[in-house]
Each structure stands twice: as structure tokens, then as C-alpha cells.
N, C-alpha and C. Protein backbone atom coordinates (compact mmCIF):
# COMPACT_ATOMS: atom_id res chain seq x y z
N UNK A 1 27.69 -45.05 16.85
CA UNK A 1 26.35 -45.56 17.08
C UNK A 1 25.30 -44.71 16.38
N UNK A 2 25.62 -43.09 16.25
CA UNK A 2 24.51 -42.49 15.33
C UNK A 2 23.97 -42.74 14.09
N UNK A 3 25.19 -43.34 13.55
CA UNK A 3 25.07 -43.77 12.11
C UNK A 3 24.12 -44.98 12.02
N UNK A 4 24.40 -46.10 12.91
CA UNK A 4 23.22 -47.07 12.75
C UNK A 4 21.92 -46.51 13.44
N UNK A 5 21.74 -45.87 13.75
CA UNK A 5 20.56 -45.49 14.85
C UNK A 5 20.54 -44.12 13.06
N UNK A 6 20.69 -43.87 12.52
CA UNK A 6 20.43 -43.07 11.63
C UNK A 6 19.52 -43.42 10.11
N UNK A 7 20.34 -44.94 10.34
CA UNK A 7 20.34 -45.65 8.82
C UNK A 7 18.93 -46.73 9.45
N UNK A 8 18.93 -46.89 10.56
CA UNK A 8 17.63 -47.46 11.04
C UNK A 8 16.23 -46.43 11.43
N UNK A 9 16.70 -45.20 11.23
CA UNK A 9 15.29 -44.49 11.30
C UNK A 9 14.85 -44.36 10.14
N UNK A 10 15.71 -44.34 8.99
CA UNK A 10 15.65 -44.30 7.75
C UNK A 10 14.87 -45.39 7.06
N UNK A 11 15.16 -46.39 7.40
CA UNK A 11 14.78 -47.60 6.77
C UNK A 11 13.33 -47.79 7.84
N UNK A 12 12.76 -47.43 9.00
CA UNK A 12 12.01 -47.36 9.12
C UNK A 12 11.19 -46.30 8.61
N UNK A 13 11.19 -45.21 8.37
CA UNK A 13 10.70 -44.07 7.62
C UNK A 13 10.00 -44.26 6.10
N UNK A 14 11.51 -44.74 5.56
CA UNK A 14 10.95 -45.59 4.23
C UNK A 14 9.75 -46.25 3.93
N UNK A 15 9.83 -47.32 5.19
CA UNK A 15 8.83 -48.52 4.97
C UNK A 15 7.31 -47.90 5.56
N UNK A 16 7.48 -47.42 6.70
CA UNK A 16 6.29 -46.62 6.76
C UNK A 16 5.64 -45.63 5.49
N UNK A 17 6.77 -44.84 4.91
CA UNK A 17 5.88 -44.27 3.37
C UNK A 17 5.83 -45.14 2.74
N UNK A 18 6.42 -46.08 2.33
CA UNK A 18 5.79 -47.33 1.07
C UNK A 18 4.52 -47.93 1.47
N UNK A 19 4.40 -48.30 2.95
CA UNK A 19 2.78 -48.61 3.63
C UNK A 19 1.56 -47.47 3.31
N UNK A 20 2.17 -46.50 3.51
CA UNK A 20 1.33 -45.30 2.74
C UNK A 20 0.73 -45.32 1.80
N UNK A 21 1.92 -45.87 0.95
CA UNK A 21 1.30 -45.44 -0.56
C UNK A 21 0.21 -47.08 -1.27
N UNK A 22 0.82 -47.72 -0.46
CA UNK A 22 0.25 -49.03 -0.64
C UNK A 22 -1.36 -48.48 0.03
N UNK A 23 -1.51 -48.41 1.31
CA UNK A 23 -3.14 -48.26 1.52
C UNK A 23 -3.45 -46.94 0.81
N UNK A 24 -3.00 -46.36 -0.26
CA UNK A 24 -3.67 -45.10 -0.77
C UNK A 24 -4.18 -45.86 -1.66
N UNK A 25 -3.55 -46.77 -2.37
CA UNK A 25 -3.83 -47.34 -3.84
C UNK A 25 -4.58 -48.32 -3.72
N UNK A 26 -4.62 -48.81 -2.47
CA UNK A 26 -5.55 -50.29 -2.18
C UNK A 26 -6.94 -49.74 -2.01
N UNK A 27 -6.80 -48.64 -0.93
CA UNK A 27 -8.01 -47.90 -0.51
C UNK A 27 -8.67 -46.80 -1.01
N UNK A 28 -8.28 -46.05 -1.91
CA UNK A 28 -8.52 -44.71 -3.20
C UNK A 28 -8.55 -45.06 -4.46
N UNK A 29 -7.22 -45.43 -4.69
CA UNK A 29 -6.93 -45.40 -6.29
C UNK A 29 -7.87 -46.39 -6.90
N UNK A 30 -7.61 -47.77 -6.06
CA UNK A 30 -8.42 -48.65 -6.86
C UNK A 30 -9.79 -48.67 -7.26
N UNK A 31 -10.47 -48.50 -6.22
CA UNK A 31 -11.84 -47.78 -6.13
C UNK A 31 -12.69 -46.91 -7.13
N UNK A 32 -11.48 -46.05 -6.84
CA UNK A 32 -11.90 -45.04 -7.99
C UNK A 32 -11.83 -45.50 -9.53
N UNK A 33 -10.90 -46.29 -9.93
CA UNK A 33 -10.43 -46.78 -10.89
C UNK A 33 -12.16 -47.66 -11.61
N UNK A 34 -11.96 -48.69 -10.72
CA UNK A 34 -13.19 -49.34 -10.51
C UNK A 34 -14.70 -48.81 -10.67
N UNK A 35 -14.87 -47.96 -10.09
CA UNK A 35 -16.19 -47.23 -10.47
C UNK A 35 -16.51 -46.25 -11.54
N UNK A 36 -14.51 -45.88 -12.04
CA UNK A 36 -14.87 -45.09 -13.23
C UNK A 36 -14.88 -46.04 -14.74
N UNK A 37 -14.48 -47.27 -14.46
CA UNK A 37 -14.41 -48.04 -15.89
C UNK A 37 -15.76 -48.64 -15.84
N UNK A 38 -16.28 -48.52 -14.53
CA UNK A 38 -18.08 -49.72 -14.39
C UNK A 38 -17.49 -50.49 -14.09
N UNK A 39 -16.55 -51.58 -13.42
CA UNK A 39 -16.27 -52.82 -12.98
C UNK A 39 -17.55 -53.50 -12.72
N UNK A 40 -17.62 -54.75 -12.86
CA UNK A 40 -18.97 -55.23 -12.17
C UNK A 40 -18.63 -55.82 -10.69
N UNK A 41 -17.30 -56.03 -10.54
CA UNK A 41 -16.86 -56.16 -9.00
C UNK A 41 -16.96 -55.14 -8.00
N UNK A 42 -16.66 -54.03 -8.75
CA UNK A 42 -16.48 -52.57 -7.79
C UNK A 42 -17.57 -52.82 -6.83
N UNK A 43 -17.46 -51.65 -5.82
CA UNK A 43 -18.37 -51.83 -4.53
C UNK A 43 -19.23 -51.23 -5.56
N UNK A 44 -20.41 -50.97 -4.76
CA UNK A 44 -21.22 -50.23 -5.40
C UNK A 44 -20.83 -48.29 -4.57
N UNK A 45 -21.59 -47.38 -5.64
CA UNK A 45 -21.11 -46.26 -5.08
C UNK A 45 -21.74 -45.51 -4.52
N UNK A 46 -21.71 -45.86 -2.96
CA UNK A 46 -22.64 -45.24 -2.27
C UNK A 46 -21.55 -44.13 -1.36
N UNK A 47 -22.51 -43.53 -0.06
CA UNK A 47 -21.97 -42.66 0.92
C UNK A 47 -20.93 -43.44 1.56
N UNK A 48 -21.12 -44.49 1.85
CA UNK A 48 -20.37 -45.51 2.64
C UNK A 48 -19.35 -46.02 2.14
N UNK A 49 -19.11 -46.15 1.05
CA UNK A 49 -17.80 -46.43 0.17
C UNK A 49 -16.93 -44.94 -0.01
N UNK A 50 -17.70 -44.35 0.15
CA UNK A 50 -16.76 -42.92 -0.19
C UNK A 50 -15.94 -42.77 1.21
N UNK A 51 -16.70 -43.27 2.17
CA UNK A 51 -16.31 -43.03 3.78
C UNK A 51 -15.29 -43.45 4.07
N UNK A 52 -15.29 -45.20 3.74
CA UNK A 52 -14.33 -46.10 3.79
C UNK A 52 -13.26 -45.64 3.03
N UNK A 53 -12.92 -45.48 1.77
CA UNK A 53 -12.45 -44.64 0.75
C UNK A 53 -11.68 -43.81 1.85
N UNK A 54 -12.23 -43.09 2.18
CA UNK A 54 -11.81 -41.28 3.14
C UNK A 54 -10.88 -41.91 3.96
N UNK A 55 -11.74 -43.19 4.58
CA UNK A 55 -10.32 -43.82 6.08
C UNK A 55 -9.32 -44.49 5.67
N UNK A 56 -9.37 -45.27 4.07
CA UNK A 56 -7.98 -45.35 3.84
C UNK A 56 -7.19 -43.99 3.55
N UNK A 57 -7.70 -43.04 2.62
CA UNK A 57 -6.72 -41.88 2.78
C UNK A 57 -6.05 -41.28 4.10
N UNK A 58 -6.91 -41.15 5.03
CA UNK A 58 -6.62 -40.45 6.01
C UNK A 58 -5.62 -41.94 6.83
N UNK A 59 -5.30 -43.14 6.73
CA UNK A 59 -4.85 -43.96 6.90
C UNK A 59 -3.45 -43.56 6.43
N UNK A 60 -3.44 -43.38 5.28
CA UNK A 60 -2.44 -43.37 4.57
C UNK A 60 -1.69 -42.36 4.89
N UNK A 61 -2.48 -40.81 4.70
CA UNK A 61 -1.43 -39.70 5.35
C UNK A 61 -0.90 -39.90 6.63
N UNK A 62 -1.61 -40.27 7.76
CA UNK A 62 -1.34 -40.46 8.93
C UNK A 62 0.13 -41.43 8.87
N UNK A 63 0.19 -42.59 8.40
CA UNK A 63 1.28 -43.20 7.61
C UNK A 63 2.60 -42.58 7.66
N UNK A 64 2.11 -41.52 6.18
CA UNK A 64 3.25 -40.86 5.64
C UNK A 64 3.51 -39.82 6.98
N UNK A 65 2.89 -38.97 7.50
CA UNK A 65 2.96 -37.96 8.64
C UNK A 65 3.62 -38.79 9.48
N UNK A 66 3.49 -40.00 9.97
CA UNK A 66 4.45 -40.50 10.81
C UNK A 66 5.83 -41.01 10.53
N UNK A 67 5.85 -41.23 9.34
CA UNK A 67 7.63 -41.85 8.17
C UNK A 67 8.00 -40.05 8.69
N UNK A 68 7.77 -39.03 8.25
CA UNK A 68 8.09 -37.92 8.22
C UNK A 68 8.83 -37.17 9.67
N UNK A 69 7.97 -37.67 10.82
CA UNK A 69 8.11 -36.93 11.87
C UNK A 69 9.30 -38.32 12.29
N UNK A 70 9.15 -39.29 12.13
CA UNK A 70 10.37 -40.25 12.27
C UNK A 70 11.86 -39.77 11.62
N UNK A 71 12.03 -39.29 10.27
CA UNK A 71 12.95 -38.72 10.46
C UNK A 71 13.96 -37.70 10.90
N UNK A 72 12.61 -36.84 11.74
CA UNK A 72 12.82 -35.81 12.60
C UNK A 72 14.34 -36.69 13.70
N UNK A 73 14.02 -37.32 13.91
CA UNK A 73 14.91 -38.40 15.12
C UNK A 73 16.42 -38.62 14.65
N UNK A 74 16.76 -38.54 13.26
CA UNK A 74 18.14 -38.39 12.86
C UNK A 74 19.29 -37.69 13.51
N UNK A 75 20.05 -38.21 13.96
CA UNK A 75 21.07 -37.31 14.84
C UNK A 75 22.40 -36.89 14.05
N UNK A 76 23.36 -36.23 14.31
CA UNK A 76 24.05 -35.67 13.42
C UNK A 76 25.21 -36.56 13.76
């Protein structure tokens, strides 16, 4: 039974860091991307976009910090 209870913390772990990296890039990367080429879509670049910006990062680590402490749960 450890082995599936192993290979399922795993595959949850996984998917939680791929969610990670997905709201880093949805919520940082793009953004940034956006305001450094001039997009005319980009938000505009105020305090408040940087904020929002900040809560996807901190979204995202929180994310990955939880894939991480999930594989803490692996049994031998």
C-alpha cells in the first residue's frame, strides 16, 4: 500500500508545482513581459499592478511550498 500512497503523493506534488509555475507566468512573467515590450494591452503600470503581480508570486510559492512539504508524506 506504500507504494501507491507514494506514487500518489507524487503525482500530487507534481501537479501542485506545475500550478505554480503556471500562476508565476500568468501572474509575473507575463506582465512583465508586457510592460517591457509597451504592449498596448498590458495593464497599465501602476502600484496596484505591481501588488497584484506580488499575489500571484506569493500564490505561486505558497503552491510550490506546499508540492514540497507534500512530499515530506512519502513513506519508505
Amino acid at each position: 500500500m506504500s507504494l501507491v500512497h507514494n506514487e500518489r503523493q507524487k503525482l500530487l506534488a507534481g501537479n501542485l508545482d506545475r500550478l505554480s509555475s503556471a500562476f508565476s507566468i500568468i501572474g509575473v512573467v507575463t506582465p512583465v513581459i508586457a510592460w517591457s515590450y509597451g504592449f498596448p494591452t498590458a495593464p497599465p503600470f501602476t502600484i496596484y499592478s505591481v501588488v497584484f503581480s506580488g499575489i500571484w508570486f506569493l500564490t505561486a510559492l505558497s503552491l510550490h511550498l506546499l508540492a514540497r512539504r507534500t512530499l515530506r508524506r512519502l513513506r519508505e
